[in-house]
N, C-alpha and C. Protein backbone atom coordinates (compact mmCIF):
# COMPACT_ATOMS: atom_id res chain seq x y z
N UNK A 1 18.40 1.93 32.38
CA UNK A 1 17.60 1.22 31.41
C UNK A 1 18.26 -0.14 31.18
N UNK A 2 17.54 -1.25 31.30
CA UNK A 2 17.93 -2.56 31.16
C UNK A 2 18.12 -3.08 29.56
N UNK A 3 18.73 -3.96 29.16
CA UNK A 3 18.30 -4.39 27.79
C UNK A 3 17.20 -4.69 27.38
N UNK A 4 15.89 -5.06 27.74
CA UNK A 4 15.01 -5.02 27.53
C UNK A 4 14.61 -3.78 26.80
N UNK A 5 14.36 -2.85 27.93
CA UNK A 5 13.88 -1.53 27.77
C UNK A 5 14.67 -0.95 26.44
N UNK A 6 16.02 -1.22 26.14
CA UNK A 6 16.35 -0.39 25.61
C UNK A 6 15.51 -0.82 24.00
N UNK A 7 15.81 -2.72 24.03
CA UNK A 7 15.55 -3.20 22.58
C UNK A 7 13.99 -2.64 22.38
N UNK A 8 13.05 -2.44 23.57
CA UNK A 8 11.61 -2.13 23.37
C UNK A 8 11.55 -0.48 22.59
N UNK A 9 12.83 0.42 23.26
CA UNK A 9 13.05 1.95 23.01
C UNK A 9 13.39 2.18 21.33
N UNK A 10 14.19 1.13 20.72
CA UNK A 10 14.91 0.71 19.34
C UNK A 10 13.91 0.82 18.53
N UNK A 11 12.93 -0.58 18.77
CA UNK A 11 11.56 -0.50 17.68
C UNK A 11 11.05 0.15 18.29
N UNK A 12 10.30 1.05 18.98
CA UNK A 12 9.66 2.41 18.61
C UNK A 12 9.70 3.31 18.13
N UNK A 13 11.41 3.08 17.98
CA UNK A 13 11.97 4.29 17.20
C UNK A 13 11.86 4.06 15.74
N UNK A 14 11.71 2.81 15.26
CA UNK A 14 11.73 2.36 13.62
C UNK A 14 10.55 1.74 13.21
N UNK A 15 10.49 1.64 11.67
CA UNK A 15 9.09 1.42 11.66
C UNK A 15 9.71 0.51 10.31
N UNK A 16 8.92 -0.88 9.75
CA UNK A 16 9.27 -1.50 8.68
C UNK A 16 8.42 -1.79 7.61
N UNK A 17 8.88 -0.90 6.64
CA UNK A 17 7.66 -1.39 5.74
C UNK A 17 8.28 -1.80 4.41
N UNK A 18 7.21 -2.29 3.67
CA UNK A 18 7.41 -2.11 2.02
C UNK A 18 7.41 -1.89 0.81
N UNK A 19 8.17 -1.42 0.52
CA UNK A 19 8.50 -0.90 -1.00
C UNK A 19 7.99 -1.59 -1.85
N UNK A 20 7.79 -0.52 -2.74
CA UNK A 20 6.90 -1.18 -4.15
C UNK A 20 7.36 0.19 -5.36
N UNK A 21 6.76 -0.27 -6.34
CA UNK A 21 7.07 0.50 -7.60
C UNK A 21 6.06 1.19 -8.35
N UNK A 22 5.22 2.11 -8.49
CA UNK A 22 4.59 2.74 -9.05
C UNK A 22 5.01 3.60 -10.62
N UNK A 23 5.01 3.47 -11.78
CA UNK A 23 5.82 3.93 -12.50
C UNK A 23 7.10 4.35 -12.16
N UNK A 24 7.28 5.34 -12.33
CA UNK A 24 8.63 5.73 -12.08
C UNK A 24 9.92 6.08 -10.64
N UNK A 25 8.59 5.73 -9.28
CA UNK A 25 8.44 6.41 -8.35
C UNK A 25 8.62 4.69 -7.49
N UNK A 26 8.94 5.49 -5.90
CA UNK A 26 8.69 4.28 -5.01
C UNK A 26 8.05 4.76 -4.16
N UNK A 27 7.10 3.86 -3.65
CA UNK A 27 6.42 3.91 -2.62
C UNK A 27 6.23 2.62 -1.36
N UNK A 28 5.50 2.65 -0.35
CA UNK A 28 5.84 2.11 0.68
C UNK A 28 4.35 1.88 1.49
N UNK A 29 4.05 1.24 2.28
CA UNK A 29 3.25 1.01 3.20
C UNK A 29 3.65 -0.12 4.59
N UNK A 30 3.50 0.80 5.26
CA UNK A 30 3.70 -0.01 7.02
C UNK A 30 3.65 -1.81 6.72
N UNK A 31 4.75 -2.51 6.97
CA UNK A 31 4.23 -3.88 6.62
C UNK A 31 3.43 -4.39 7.95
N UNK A 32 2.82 -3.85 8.82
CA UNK A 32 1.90 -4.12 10.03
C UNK A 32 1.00 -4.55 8.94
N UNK A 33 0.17 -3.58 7.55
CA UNK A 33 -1.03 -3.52 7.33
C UNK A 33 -0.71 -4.74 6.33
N UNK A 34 0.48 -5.34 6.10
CA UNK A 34 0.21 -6.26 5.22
C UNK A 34 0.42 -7.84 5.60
N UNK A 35 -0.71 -8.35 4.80
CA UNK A 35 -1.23 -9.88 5.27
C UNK A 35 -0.23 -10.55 4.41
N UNK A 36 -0.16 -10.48 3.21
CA UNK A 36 0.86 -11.73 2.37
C UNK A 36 1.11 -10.68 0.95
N UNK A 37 1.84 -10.85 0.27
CA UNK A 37 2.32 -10.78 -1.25
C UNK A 37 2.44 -12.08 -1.78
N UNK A 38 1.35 -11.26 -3.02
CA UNK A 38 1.19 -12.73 -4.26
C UNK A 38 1.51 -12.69 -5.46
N UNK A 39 1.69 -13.18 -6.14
CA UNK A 39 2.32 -13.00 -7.60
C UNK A 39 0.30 -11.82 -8.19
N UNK A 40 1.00 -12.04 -9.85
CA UNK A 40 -0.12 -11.05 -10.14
C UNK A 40 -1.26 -12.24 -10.50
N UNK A 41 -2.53 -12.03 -10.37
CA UNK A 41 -3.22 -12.96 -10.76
C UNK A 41 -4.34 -12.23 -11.60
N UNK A 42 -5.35 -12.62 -12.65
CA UNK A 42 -5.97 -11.77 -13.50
C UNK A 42 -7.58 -12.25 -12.19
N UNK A 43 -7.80 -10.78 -12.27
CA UNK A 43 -9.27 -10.93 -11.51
C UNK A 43 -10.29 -10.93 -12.23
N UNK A 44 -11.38 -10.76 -11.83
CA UNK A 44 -12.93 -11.12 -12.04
C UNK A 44 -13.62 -9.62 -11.79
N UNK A 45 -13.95 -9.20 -13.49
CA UNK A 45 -14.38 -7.60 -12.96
C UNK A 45 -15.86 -7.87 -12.27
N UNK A 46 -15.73 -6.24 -11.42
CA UNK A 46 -17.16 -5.92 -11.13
C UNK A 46 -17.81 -5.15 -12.09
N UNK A 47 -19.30 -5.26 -12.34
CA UNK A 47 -20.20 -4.06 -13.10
C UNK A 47 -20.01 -3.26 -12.05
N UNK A 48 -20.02 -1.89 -12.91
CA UNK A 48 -20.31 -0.56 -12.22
C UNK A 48 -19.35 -0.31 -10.71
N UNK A 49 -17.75 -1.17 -11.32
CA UNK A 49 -16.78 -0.54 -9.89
C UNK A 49 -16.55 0.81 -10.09
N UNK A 50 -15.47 1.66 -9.69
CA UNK A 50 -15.10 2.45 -10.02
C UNK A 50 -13.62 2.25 -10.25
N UNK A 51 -13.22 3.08 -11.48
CA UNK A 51 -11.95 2.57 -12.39
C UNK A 51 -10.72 2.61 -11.77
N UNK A 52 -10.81 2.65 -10.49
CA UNK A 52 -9.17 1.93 -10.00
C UNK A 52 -9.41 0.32 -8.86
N UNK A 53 -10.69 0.21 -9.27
CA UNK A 53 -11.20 -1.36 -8.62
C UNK A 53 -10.68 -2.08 -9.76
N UNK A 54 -9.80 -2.99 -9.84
CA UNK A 54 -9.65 -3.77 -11.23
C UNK A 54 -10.79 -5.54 -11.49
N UNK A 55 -11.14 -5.52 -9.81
CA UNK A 55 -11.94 -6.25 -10.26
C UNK A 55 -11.87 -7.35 -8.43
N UNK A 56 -12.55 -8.96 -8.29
CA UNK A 56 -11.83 -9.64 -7.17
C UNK A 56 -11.53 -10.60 -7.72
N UNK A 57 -10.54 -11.59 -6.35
CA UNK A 57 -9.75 -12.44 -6.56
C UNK A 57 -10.24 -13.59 -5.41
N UNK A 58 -10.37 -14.41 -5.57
CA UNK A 58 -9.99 -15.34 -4.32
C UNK A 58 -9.04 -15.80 -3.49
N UNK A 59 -9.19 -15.38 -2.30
CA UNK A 59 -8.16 -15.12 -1.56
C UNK A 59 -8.50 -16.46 -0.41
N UNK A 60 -7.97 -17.85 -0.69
CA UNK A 60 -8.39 -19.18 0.22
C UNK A 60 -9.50 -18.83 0.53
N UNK A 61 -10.64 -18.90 -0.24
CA UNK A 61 -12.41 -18.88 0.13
C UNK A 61 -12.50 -17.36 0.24
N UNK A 62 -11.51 -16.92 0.56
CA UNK A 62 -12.47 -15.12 0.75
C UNK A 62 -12.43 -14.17 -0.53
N UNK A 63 -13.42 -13.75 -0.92
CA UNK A 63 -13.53 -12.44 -2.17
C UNK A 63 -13.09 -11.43 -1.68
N UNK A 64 -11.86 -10.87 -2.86
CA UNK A 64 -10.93 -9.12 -2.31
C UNK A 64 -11.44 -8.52 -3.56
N UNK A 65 -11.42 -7.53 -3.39
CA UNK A 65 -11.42 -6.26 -4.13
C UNK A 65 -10.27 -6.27 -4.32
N UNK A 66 -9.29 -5.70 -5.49
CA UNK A 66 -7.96 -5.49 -6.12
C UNK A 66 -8.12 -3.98 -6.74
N UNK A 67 -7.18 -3.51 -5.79
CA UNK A 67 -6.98 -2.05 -6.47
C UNK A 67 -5.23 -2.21 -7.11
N UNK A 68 -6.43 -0.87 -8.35
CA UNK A 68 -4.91 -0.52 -9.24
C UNK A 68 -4.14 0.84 -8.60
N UNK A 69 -3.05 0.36 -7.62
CA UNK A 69 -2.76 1.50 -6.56
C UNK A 69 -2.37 2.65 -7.40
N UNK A 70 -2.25 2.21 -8.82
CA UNK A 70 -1.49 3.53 -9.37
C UNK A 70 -2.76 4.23 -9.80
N UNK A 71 -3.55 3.69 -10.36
CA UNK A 71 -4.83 5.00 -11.12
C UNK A 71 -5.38 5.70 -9.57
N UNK A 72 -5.14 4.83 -8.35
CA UNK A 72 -6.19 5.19 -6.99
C UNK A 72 -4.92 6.60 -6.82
N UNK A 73 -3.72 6.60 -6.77
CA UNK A 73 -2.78 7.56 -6.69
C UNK A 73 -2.54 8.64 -7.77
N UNK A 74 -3.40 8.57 -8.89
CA UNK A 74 -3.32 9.34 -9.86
C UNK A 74 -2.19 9.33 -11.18
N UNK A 75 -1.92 8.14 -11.15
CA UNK A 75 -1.05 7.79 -12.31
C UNK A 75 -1.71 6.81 -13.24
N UNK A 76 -0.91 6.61 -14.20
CA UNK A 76 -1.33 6.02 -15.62
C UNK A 76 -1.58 4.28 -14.84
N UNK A 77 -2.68 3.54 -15.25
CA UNK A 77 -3.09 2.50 -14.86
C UNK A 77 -1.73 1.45 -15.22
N UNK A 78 -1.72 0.38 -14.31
CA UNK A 78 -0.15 -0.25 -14.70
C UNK A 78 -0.63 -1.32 -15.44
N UNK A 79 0.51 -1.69 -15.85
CA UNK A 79 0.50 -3.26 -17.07
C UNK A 79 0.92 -4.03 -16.62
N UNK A 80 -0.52 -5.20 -15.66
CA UNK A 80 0.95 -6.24 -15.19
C UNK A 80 1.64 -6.85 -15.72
N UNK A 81 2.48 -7.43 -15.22
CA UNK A 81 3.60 -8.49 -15.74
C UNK A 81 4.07 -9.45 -15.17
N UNK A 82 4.99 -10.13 -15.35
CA UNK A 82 5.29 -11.12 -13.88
C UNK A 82 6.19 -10.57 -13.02
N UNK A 83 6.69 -9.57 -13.18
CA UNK A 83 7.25 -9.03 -12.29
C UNK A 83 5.99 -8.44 -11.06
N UNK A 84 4.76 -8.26 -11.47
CA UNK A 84 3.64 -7.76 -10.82
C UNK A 84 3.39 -8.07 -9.58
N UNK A 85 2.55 -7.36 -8.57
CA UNK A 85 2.38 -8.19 -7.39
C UNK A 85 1.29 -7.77 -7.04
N UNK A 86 0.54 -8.07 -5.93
CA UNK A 86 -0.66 -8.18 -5.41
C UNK A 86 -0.35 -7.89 -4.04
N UNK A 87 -0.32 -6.54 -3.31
CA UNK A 87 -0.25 -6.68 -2.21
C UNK A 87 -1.33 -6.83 -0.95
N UNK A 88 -1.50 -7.58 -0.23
CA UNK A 88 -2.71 -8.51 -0.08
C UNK A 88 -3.05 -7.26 1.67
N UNK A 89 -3.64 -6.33 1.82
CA UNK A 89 -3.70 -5.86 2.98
C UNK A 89 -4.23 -5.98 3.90
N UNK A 90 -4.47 -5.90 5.05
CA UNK A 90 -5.36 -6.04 6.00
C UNK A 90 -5.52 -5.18 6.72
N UNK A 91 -6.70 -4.50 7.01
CA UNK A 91 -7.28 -3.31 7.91
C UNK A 91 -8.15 -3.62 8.79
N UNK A 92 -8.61 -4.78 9.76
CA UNK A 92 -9.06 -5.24 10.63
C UNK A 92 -10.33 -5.67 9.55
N UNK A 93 -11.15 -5.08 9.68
CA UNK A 93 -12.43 -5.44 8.93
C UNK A 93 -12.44 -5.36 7.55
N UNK A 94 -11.61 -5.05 6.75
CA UNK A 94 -10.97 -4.97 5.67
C UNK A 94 -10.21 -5.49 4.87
N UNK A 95 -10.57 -6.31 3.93
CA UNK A 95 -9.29 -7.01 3.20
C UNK A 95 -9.11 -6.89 1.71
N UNK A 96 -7.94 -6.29 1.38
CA UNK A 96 -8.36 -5.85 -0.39
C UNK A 96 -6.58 -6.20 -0.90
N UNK A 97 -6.55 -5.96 -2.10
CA UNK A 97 -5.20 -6.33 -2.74
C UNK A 97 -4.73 -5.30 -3.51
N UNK A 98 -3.79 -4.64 -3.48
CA UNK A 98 -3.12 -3.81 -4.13
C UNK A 98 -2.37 -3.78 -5.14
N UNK A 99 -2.52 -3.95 -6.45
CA UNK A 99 -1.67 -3.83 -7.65
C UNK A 99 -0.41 -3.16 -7.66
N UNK A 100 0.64 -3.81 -8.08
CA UNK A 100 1.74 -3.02 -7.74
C UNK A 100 2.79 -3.07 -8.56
N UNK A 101 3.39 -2.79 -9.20
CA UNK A 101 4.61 -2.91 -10.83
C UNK A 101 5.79 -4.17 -10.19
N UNK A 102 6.39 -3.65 -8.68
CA UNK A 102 6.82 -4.68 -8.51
C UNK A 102 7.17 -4.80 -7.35
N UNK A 103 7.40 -5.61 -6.29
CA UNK A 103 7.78 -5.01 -4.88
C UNK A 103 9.30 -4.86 -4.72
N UNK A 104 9.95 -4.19 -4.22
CA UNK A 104 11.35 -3.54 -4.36
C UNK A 104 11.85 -4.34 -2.81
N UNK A 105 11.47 -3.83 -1.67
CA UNK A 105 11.83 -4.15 -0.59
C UNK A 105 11.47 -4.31 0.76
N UNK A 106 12.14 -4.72 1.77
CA UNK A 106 11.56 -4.59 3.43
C UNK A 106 12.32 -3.87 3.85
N UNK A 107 12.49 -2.51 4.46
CA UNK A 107 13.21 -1.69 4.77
C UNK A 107 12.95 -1.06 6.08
N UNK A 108 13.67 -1.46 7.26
CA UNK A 108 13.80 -0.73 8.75
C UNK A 108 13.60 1.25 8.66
N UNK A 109 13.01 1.81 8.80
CA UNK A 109 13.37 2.93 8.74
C UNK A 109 13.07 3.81 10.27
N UNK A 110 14.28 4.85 10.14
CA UNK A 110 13.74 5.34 11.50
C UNK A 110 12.24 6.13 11.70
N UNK A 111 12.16 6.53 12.55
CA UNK A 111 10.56 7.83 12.50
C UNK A 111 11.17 9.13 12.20
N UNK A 112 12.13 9.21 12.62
CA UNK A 112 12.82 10.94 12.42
C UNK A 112 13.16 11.01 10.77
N UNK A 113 13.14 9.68 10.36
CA UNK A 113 13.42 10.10 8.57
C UNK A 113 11.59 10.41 7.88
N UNK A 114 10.75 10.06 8.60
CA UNK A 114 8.96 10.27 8.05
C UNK A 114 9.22 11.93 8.34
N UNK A 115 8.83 12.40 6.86
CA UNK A 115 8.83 14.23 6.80
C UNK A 115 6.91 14.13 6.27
N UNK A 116 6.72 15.59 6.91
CA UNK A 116 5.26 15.79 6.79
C UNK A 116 4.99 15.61 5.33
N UNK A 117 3.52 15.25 5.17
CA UNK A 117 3.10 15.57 3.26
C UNK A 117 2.93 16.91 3.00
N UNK A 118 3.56 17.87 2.13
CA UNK A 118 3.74 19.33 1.65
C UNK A 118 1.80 19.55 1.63
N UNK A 119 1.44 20.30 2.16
CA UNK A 119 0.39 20.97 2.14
C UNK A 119 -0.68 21.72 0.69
N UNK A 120 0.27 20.84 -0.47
CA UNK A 120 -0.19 21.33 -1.57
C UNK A 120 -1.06 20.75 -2.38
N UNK A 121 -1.83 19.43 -1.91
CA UNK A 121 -2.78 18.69 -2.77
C UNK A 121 -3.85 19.20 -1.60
N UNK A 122 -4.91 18.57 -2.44
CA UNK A 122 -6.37 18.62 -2.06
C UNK A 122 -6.90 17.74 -0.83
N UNK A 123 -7.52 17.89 0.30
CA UNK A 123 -7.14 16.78 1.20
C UNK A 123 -7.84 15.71 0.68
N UNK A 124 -8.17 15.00 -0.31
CA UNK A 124 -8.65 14.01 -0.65
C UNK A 124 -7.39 12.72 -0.82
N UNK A 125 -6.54 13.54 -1.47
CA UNK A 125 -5.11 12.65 -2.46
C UNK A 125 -4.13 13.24 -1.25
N UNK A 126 -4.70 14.13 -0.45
CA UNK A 126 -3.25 14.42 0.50
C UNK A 126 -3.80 13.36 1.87
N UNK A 127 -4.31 12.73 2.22
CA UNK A 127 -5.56 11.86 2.71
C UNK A 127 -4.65 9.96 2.08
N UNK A 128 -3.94 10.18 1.41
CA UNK A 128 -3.61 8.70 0.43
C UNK A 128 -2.65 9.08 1.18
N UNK A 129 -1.60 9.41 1.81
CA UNK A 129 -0.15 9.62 2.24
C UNK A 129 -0.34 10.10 3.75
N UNK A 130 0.76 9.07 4.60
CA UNK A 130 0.72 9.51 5.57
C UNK A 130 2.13 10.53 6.23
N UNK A 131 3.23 9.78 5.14
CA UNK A 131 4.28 10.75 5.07
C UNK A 131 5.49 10.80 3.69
N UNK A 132 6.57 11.22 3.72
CA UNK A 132 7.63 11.03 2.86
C UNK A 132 8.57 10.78 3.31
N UNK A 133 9.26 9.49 3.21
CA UNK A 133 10.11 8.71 3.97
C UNK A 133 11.91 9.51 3.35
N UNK A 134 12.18 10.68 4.21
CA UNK A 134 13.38 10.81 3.40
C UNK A 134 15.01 10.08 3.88
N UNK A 135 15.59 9.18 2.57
CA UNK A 135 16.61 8.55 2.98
C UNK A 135 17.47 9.16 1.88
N UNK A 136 18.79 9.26 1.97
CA UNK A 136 19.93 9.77 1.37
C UNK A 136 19.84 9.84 0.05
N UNK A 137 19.57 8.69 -0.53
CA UNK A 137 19.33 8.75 -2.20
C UNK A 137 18.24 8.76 -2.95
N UNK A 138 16.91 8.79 -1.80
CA UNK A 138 15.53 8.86 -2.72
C UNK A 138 14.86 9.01 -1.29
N UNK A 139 13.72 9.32 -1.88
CA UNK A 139 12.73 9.67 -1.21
C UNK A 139 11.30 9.09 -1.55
N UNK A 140 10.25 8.52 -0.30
CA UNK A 140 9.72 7.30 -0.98
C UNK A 140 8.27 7.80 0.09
N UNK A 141 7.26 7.74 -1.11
CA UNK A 141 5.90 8.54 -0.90
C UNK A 141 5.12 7.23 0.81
N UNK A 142 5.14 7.26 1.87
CA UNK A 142 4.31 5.99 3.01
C UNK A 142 3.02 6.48 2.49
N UNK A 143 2.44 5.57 2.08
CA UNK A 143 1.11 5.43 1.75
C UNK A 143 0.28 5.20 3.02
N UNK A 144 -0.85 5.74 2.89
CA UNK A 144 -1.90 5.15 3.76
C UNK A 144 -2.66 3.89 3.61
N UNK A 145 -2.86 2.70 3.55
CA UNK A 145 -3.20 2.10 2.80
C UNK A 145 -5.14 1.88 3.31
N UNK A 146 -5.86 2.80 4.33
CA UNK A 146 -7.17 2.34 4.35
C UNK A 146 -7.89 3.70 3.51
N UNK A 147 -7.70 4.53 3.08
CA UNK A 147 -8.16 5.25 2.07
C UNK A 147 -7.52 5.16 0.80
N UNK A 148 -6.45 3.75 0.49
CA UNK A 148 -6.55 3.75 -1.13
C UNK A 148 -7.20 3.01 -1.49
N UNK A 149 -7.97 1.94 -1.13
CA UNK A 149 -9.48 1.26 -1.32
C UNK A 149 -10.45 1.89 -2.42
N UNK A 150 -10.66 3.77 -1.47
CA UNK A 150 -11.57 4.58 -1.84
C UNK A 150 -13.42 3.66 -2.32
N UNK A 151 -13.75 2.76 -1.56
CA UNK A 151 -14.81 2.08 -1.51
C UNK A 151 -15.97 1.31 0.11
N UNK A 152 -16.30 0.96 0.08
CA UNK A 152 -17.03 -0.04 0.46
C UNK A 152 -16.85 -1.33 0.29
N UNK A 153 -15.77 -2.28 1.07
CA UNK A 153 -15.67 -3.53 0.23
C UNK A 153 -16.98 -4.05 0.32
N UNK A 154 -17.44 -3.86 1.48
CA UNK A 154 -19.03 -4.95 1.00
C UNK A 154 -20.01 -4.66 -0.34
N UNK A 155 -19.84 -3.38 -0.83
CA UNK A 155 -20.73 -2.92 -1.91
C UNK A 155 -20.14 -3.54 -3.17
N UNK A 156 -18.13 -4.12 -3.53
CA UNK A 156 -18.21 -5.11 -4.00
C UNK A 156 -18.59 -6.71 -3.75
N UNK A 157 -18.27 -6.88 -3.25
CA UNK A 157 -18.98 -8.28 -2.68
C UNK A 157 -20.00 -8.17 -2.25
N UNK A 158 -20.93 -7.75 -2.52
CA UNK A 158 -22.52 -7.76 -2.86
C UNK A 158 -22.70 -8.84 -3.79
C-alpha cells in the first residue's frame, strides 16, 4: 500500500462532524450535511407550521425553514441566546436551519466508536439517530439530520 492508499484507507475510517448542545446532552451531525453556522437570528413565523418549525430566515435570497432541533428530538423547546446557533444544513434538495443551544465542536471520530441506536424507541424518533458516538468520557447522540425537518420544505415556502 502506497501513501496515498493508505491516507485514502485513514478517512474512511473517520468521519467529522459537529457537536452541538441540546439541554443537557450533546449531540452531533456529519459535517458533510452542513453548509455554514450562523449566529442565532429571530425568524419569521409560519401560520399553521408544526411546533418544532420556529419559523424562516433568509438565507442570501433563499427562504429556510428553522427547526427547533430540541422540541423535533423531544425535549423542552430552547431559549436562544447569543451563545445560540443556527445550523444551516444541506440535503441536496433541501435546505433548512437547525436551532441549537450552542455549538461545542469539530471532532474526527473513528467508525468503530458509532454504536447501534438501542432498539427501544418507536421507529419514528429511533428514525432521528443514526448512531451513538461512544468516546471515553461521554457519549454523543449522531443525528440524522434529513428526518429532523419532519416536513415538506416547499409546503413552508408556499
Amino acid at each position: 500500500m502506497d501513501a496515498v492508499e493508505a491516507i485514502d484507507a485513514g478517512q474512511e475510517m473517520s468521519i467529522d462532524i459537529i457537536s452541538f448542545r441540546l439541554g443537557d446532552q450533546i449531540y452531533c451531525v456529519d459535517i458533510m450535511a452542513v453548509r455554514e453556522i450562523r449566529g442565532w437570528a429571530p425568524c419569521t413565523s409560519m401560520p399553521h407550521s408544526p411546533p418544532h418549525v420556529l419559523g424562516v430566515i433568509n438565507l442570501r435570497g433563499t427562504v429556510i425553514p428553522v427547526v427547533d432541533a430540541a422540541i423535533r428530538i423531544g425535549l423542552q423547546a430552547a431559549e436562544p441566546t447569543e451563545r445560540s446557533a443556527i445550523i444551516v444544513i444541506d440535503q441536496g434538495a433541501t435546505l433548512f436551519g437547525l436551532l441549537v443551544e450552542s455549538v461545542s465542536d469539530m471532532i474526527r471520530i473513528r467508525k468503530s466508536d458509532l454504536q447501534p441506536v438501542p432498539d427501544v424507541l418507536p421507529e419514528e424518533q429511533k428514525a432521528l439517530a443514526k448512531a451513538i458516538v461512544a468516546l471515553e468520557k461521554q457519549m454523543i447522540c449522531f443525528l440524522d439530520p434529513e428526518p429532523l425537518i419532519g416536513i415538506h420544505v416547499d409546503d413552508i415556502a408556499a
